[in-house]
PDB file of N, CA and C in Angstrom:
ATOM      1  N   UNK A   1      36.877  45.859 -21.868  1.00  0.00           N
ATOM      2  CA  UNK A   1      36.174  46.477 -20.799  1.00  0.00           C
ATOM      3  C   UNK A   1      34.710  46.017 -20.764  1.00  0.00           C
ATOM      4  N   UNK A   2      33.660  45.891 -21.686  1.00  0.00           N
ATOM      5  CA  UNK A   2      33.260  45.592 -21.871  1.00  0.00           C
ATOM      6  C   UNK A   2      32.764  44.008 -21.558  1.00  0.00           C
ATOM      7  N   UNK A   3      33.521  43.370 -21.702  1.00  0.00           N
ATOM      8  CA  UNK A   3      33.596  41.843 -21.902  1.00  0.00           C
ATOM      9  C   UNK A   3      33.787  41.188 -20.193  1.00  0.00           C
ATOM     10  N   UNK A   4      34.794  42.672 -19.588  1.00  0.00           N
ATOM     11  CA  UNK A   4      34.619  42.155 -18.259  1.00  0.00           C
ATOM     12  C   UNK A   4      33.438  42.654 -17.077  1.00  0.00           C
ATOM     13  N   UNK A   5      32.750  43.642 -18.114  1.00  0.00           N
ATOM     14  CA  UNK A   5      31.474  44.189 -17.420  1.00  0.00           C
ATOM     15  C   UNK A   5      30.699  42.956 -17.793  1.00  0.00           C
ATOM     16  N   UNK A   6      30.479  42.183 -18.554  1.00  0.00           N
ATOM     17  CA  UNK A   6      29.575  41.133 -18.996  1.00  0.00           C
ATOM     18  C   UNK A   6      29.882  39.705 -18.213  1.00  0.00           C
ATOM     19  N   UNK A   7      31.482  39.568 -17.884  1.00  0.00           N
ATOM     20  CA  UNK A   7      31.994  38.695 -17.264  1.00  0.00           C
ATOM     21  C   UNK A   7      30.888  38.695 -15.964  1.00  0.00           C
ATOM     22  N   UNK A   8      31.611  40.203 -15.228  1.00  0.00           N
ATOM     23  CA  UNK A   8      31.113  40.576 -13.824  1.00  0.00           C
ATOM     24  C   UNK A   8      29.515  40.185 -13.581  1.00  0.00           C
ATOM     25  N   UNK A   9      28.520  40.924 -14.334  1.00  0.00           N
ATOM     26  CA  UNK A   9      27.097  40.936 -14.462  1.00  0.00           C
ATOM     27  C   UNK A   9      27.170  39.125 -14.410  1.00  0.00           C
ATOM     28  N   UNK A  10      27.463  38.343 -15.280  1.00  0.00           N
ATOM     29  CA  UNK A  10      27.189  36.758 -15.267  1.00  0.00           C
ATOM     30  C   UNK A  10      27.607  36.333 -13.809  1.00  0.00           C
ATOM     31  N   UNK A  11      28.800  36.699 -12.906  1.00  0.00           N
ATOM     32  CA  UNK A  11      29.242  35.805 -12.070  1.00  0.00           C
ATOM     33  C   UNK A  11      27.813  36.539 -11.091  1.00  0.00           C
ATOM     34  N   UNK A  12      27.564  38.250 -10.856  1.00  0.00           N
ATOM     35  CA  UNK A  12      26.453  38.337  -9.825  1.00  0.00           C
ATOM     36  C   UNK A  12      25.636  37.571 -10.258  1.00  0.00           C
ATOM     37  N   UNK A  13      24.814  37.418 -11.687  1.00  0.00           N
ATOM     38  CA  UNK A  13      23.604  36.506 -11.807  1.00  0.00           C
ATOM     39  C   UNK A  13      23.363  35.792 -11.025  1.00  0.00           C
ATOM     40  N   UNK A  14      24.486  34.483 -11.234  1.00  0.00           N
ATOM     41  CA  UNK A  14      24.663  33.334 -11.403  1.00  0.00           C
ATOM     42  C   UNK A  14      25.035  33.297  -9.655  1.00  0.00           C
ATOM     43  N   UNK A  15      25.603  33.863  -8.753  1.00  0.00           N
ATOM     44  CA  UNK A  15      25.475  34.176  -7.501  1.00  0.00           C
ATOM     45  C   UNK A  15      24.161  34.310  -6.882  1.00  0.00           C
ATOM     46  N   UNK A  16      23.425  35.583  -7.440  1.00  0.00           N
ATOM     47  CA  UNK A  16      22.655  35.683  -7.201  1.00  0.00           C
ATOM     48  C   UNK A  16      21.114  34.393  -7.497  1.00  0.00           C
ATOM     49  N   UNK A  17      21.435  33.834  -8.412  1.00  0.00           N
ATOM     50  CA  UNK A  17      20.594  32.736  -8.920  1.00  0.00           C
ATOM     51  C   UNK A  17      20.960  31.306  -7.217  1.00  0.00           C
ATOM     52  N   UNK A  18      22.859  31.307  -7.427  1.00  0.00           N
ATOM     53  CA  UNK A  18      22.666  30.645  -6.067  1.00  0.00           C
ATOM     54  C   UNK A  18      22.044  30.912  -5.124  1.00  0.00           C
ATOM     55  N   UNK A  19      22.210  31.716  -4.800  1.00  0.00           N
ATOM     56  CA  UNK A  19      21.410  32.323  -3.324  1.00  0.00           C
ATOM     57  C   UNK A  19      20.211  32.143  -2.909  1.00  0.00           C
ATOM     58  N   UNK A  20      19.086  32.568  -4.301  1.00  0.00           N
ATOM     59  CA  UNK A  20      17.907  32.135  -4.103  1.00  0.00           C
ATOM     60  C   UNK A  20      17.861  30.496  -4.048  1.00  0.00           C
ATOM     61  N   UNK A  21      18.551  29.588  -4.689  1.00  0.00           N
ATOM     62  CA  UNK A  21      18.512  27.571  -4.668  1.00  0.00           C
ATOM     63  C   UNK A  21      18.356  27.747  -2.963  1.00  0.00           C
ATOM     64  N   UNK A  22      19.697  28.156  -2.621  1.00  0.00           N
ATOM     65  CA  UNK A  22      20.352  28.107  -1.011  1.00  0.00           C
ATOM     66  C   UNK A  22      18.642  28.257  -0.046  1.00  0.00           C
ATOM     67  N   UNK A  23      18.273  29.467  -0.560  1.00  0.00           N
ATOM     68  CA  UNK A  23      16.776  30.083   0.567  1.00  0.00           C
ATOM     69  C   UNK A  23      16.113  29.003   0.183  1.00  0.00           C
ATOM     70  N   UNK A  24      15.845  28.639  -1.146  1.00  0.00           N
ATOM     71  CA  UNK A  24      14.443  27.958  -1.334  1.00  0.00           C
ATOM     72  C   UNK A  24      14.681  25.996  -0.495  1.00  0.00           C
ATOM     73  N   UNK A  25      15.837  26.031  -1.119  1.00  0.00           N
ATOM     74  CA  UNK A  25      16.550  24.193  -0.198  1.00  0.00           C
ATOM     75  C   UNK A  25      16.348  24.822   1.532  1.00  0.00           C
ATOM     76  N   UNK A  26      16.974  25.789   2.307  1.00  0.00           N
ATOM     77  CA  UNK A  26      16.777  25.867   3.567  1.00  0.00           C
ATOM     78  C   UNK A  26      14.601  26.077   3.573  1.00  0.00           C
ATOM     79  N   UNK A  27      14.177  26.826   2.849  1.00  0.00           N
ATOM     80  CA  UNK A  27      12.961  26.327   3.322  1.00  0.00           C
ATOM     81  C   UNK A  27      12.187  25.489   2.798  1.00  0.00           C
ATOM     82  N   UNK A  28      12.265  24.690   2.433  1.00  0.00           N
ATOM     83  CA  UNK A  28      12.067  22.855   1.809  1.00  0.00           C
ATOM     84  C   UNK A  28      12.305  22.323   3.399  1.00  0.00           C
ATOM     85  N   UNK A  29      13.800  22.629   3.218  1.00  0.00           N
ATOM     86  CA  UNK A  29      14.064  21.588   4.755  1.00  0.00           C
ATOM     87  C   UNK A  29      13.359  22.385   6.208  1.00  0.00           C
ATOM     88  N   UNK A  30      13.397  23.384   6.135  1.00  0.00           N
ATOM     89  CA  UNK A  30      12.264  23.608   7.524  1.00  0.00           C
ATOM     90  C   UNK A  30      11.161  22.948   7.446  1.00  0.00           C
ATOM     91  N   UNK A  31      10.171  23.164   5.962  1.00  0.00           N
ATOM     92  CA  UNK A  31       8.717  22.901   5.986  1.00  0.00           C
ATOM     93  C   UNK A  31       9.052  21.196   6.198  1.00  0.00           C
ATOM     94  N   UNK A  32      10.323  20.130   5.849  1.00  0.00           N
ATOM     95  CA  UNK A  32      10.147  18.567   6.113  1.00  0.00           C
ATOM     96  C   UNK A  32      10.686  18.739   7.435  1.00  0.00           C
ATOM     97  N   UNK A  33      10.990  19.450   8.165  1.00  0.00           N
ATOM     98  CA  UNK A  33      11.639  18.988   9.587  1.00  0.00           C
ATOM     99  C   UNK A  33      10.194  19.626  10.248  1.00  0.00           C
ATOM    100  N   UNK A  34       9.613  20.320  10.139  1.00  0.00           N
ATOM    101  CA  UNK A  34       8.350  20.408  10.121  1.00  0.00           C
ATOM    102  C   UNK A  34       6.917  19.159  10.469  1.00  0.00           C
ATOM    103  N   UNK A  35       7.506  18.923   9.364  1.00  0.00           N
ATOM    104  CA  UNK A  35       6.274  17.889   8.454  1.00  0.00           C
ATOM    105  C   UNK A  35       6.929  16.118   9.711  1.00  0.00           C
ATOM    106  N   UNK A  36       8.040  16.067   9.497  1.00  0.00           N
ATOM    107  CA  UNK A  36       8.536  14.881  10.079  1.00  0.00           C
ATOM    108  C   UNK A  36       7.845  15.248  12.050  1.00  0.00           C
ATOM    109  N   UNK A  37       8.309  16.403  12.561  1.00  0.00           N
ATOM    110  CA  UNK A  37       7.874  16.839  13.734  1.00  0.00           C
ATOM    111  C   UNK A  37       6.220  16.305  13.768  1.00  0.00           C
ATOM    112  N   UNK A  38       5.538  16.741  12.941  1.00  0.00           N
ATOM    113  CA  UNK A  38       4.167  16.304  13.135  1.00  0.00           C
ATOM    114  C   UNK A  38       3.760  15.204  12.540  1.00  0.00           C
ATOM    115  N   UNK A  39       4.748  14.387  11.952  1.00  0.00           N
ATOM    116  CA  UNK A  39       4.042  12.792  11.963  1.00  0.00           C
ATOM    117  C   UNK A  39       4.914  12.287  12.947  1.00  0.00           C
ATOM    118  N   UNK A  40       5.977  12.214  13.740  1.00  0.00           N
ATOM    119  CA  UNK A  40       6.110  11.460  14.632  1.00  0.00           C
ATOM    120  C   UNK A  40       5.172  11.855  16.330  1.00  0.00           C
ATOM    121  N   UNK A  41       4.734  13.214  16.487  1.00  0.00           N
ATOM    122  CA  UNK A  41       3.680  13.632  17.053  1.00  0.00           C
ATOM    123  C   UNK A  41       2.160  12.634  16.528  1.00  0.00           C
ATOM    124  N   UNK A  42       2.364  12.580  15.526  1.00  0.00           N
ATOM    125  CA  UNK A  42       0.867  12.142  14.960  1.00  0.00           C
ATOM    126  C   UNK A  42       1.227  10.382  15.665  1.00  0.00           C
ATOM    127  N   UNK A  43       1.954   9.794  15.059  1.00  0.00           N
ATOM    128  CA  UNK A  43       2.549   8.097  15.382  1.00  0.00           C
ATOM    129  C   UNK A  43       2.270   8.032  16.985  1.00  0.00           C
ATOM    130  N   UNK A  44       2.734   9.105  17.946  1.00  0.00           N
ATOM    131  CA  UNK A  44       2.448   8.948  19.312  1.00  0.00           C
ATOM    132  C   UNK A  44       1.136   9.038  19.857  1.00  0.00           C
ATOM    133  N   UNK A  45       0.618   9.946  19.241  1.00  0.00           N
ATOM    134  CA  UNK A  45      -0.537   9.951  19.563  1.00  0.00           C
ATOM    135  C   UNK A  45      -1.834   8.521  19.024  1.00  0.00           C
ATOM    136  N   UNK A  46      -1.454   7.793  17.717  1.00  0.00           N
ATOM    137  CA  UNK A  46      -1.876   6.707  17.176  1.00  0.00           C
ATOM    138  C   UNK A  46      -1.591   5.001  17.903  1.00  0.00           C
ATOM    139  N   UNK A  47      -0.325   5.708  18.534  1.00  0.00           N
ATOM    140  CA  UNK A  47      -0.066   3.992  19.471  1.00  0.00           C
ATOM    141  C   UNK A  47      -0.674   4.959  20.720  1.00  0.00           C
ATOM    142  N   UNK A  48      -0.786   5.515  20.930  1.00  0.00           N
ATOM    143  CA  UNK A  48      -1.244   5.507  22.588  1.00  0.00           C
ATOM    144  C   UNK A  48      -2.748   5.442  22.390  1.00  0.00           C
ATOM    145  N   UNK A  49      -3.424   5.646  21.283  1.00  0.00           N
ATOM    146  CA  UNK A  49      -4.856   5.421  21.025  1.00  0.00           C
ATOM    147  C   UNK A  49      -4.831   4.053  20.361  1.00  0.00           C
ATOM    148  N   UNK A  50      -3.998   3.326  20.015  1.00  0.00           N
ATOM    149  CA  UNK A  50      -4.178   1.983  19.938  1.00  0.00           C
ATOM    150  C   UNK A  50      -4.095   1.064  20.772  1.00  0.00           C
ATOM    151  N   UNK A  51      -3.336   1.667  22.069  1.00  0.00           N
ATOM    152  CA  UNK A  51      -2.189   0.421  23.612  1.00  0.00           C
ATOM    153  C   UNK A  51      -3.507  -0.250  23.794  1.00  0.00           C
ATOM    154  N   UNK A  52      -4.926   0.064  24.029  1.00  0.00           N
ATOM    155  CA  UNK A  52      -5.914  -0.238  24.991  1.00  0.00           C
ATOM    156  C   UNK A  52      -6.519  -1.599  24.183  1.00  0.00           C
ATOM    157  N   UNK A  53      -6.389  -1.158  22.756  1.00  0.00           N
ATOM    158  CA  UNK A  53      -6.714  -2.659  21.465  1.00  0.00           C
ATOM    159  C   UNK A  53      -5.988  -3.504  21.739  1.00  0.00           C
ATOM    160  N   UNK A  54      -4.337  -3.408  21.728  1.00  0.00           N
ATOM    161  CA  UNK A  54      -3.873  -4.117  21.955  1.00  0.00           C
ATOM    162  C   UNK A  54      -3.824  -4.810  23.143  1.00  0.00           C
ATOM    163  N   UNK A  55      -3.928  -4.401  24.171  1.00  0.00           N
ATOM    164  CA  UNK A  55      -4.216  -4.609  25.530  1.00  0.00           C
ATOM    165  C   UNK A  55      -5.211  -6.104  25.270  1.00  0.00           C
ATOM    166  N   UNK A  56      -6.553  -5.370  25.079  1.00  0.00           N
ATOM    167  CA  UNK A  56      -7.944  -6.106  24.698  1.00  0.00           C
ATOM    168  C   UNK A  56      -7.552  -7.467  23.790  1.00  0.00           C
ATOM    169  N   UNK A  57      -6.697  -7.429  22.629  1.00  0.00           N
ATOM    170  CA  UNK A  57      -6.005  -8.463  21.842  1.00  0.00           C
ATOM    171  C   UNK A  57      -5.672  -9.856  22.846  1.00  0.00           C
ATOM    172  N   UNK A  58      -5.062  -8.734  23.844  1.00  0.00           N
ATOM    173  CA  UNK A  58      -3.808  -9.942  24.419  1.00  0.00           C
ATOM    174  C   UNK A  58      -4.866 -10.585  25.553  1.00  0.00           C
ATOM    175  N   UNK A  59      -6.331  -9.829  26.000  1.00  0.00           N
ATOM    176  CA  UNK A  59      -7.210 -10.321  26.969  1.00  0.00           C
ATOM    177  C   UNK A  59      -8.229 -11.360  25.635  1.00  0.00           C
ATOM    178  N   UNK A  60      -8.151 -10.604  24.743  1.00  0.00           N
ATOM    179  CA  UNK A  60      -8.640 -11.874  23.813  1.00  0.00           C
ATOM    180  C   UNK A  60      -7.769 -13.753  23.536  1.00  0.00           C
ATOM    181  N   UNK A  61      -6.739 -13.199  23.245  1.00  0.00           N
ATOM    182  CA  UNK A  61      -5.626 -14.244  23.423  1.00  0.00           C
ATOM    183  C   UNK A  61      -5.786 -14.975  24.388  1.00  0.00           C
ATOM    184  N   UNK A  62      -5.916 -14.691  25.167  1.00  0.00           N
ATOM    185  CA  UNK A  62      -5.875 -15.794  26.824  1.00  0.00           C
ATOM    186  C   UNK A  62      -7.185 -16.408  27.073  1.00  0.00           C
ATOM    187  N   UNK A  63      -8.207 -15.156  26.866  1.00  0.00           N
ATOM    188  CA  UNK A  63      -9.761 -15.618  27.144  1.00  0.00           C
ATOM    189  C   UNK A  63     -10.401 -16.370  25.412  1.00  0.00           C
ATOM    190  N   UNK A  64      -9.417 -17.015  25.103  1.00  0.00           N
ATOM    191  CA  UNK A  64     -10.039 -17.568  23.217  1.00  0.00           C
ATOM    192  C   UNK A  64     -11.211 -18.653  23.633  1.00  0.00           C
ATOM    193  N   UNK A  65     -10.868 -19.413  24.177  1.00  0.00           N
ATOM    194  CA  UNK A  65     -11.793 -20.378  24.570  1.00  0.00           C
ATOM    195  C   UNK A  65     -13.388 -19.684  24.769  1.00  0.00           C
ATOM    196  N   UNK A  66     -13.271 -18.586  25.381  1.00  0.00           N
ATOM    197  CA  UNK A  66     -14.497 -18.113  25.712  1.00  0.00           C
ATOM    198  C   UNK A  66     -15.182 -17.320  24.754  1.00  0.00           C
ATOM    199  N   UNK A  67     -14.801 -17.364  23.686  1.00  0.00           N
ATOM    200  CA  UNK A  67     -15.352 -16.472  22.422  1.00  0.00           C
ATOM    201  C   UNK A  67     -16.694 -17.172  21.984  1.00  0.00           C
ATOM    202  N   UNK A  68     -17.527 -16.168  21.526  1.00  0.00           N
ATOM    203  CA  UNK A  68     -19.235 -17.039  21.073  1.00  0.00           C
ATOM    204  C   UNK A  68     -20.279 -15.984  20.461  1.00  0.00           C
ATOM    205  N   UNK A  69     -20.122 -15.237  20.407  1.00  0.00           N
ATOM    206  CA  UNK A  69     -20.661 -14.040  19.629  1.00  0.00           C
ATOM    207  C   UNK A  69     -20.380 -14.567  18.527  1.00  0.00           C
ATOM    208  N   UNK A  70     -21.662 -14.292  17.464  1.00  0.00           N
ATOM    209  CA  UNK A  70     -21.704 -14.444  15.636  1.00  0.00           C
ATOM    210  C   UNK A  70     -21.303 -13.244  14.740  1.00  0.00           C
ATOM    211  N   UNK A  71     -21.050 -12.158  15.224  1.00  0.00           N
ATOM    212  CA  UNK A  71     -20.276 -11.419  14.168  1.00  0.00           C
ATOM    213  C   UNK A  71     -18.515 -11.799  14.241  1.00  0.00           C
ATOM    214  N   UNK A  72     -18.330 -12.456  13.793  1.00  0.00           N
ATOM    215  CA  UNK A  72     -16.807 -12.959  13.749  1.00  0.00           C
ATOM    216  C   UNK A  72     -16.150 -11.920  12.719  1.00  0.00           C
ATOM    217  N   UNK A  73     -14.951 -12.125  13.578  1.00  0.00           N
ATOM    218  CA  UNK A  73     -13.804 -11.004  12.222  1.00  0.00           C
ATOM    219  C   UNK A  73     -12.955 -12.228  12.154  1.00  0.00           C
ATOM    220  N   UNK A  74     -12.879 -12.438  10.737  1.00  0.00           N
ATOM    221  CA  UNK A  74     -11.590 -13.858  11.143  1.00  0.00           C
ATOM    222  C   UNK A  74     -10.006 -13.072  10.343  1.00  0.00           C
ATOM    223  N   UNK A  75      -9.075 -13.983  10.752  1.00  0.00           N
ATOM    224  CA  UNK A  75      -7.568 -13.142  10.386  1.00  0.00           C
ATOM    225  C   UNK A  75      -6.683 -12.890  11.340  1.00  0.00           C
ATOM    226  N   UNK A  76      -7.332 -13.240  12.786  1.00  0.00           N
ATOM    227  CA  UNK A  76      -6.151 -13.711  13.841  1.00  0.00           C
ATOM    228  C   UNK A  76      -5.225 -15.008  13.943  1.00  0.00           C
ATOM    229  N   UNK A  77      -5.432 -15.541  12.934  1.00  0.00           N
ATOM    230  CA  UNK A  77      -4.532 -16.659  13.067  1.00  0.00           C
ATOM    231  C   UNK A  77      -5.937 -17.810  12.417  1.00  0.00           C
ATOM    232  N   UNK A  78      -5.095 -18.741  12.371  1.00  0.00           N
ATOM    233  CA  UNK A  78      -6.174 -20.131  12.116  1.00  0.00           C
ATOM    234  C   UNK A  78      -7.143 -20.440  13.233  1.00  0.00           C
ATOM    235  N   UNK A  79      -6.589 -20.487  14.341  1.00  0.00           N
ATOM    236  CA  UNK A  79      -7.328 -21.122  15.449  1.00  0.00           C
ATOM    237  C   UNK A  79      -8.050 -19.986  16.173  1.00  0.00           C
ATOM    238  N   UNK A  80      -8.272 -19.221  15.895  1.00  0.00           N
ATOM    239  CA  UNK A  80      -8.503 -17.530  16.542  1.00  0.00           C
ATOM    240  C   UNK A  80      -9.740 -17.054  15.690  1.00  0.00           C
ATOM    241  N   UNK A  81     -11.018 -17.118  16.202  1.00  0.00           N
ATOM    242  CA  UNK A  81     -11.743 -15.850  15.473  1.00  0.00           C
ATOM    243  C   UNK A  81     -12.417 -15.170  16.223  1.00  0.00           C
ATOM    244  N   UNK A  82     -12.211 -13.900  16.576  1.00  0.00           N
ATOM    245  CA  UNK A  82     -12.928 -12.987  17.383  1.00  0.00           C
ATOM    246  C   UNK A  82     -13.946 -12.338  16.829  1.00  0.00           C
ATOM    247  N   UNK A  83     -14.744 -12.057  17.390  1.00  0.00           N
ATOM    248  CA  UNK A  83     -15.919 -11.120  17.522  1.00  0.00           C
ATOM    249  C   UNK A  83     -15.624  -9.558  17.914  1.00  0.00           C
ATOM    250  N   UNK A  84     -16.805  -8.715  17.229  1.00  0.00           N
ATOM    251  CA  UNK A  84     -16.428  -7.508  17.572  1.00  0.00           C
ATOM    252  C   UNK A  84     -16.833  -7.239  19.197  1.00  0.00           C
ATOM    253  N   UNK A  85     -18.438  -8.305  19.189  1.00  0.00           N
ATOM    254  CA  UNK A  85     -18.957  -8.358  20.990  1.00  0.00           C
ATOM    255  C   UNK A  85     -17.514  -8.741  21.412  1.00  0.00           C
ATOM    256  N   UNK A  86     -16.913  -9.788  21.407  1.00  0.00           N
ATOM    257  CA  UNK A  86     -15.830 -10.311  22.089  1.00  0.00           C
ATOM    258  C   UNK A  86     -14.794  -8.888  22.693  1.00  0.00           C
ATOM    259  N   UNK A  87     -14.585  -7.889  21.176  1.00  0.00           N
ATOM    260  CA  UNK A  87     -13.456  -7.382  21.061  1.00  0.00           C
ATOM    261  C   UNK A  87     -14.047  -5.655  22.001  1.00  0.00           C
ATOM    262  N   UNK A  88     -15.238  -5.554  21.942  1.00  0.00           N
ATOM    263  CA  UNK A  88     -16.034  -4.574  23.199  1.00  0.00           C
ATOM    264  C   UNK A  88     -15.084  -4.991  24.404  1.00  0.00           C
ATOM    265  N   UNK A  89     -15.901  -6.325  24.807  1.00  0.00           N
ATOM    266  CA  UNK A  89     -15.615  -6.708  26.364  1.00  0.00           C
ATOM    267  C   UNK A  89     -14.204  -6.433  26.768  1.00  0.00           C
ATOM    268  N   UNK A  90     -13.676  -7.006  25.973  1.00  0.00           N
ATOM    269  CA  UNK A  90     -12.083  -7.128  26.297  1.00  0.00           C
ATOM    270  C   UNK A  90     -11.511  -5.337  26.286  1.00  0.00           C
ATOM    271  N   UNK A  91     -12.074  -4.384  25.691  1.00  0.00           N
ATOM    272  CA  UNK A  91     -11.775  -2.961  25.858  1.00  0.00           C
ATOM    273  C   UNK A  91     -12.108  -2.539  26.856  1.00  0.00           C
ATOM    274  N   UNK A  92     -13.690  -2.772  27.625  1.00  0.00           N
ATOM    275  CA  UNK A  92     -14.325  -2.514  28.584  1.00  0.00           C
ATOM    276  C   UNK A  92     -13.576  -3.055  29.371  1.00  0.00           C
ATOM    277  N   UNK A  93     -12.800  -4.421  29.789  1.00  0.00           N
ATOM    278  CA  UNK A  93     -12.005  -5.302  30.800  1.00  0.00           C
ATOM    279  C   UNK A  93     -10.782  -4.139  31.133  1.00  0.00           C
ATOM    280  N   UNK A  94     -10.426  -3.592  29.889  1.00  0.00           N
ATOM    281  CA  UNK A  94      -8.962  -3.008  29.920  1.00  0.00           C
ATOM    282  C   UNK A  94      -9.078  -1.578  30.404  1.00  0.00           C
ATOM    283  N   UNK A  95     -10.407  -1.230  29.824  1.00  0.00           N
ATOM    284  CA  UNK A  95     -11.105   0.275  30.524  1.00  0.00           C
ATOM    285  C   UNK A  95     -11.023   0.133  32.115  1.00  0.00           C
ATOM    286  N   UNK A  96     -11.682  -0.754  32.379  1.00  0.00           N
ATOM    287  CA  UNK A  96     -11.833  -0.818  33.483  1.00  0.00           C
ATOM    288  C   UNK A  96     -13.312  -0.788  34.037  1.00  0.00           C
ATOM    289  N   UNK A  97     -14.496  -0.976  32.977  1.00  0.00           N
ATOM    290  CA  UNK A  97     -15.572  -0.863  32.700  1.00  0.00           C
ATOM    291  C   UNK A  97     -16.043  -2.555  32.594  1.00  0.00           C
ATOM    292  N   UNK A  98     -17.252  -2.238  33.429  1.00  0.00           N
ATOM    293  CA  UNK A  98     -18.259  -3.682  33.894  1.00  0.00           C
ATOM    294  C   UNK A  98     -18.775  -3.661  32.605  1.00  0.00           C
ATOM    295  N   UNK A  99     -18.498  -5.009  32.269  1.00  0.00           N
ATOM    296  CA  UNK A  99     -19.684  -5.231  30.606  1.00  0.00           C
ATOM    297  C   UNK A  99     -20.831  -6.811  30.904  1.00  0.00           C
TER     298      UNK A  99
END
């Protein structure tokens, strides 16, 4: 009698021990479905504050020949070194802003 009162008490524990894993794994996975929700929020908001660089890139790309400003950033390629003046204009072009 005894032995199956001790049985019983171990299987609630050990139930009860599941139960709490079960709550604590379901809120793990809320706080990452969470967490994932606000970095792919964050990623949208980072390319749509980047489109206008890139934009400016690709008005750099075409207009290369015309580059001449001395603060150079080099690392576009071999034949490519832009300027940050360069890399203004071409934002202002894409703004839509007279430079």
């Amino acid at each position: 009698m005894a032995a199956n009162r001790i049985e019983e008490e171990a299987w609630r524990d050990a139930a009860i021990e599941q139960q709490k894993r079960a709550q604590r794994s379901e809120a793990e996975a809320k706080r990452l479905k969470a967490e994932l929700s606000r970095s792919r929020e964050a990623e949208k908001r980072l390319r749509e504050a980047l489109e206008p660089f890139g934009k400016a890139l690709d008005v750099l790309g075409r207009n290369r020949h015309e580059l001449h400003d001395k603060e150079t950033i080099r690392g576009y390629g071999p034949d490519l070194a832009i300027t940050m003046g360069d890399l203004r204009r071409a934002l202002a072009t894409v703004e839509g802003r007279e430079t």
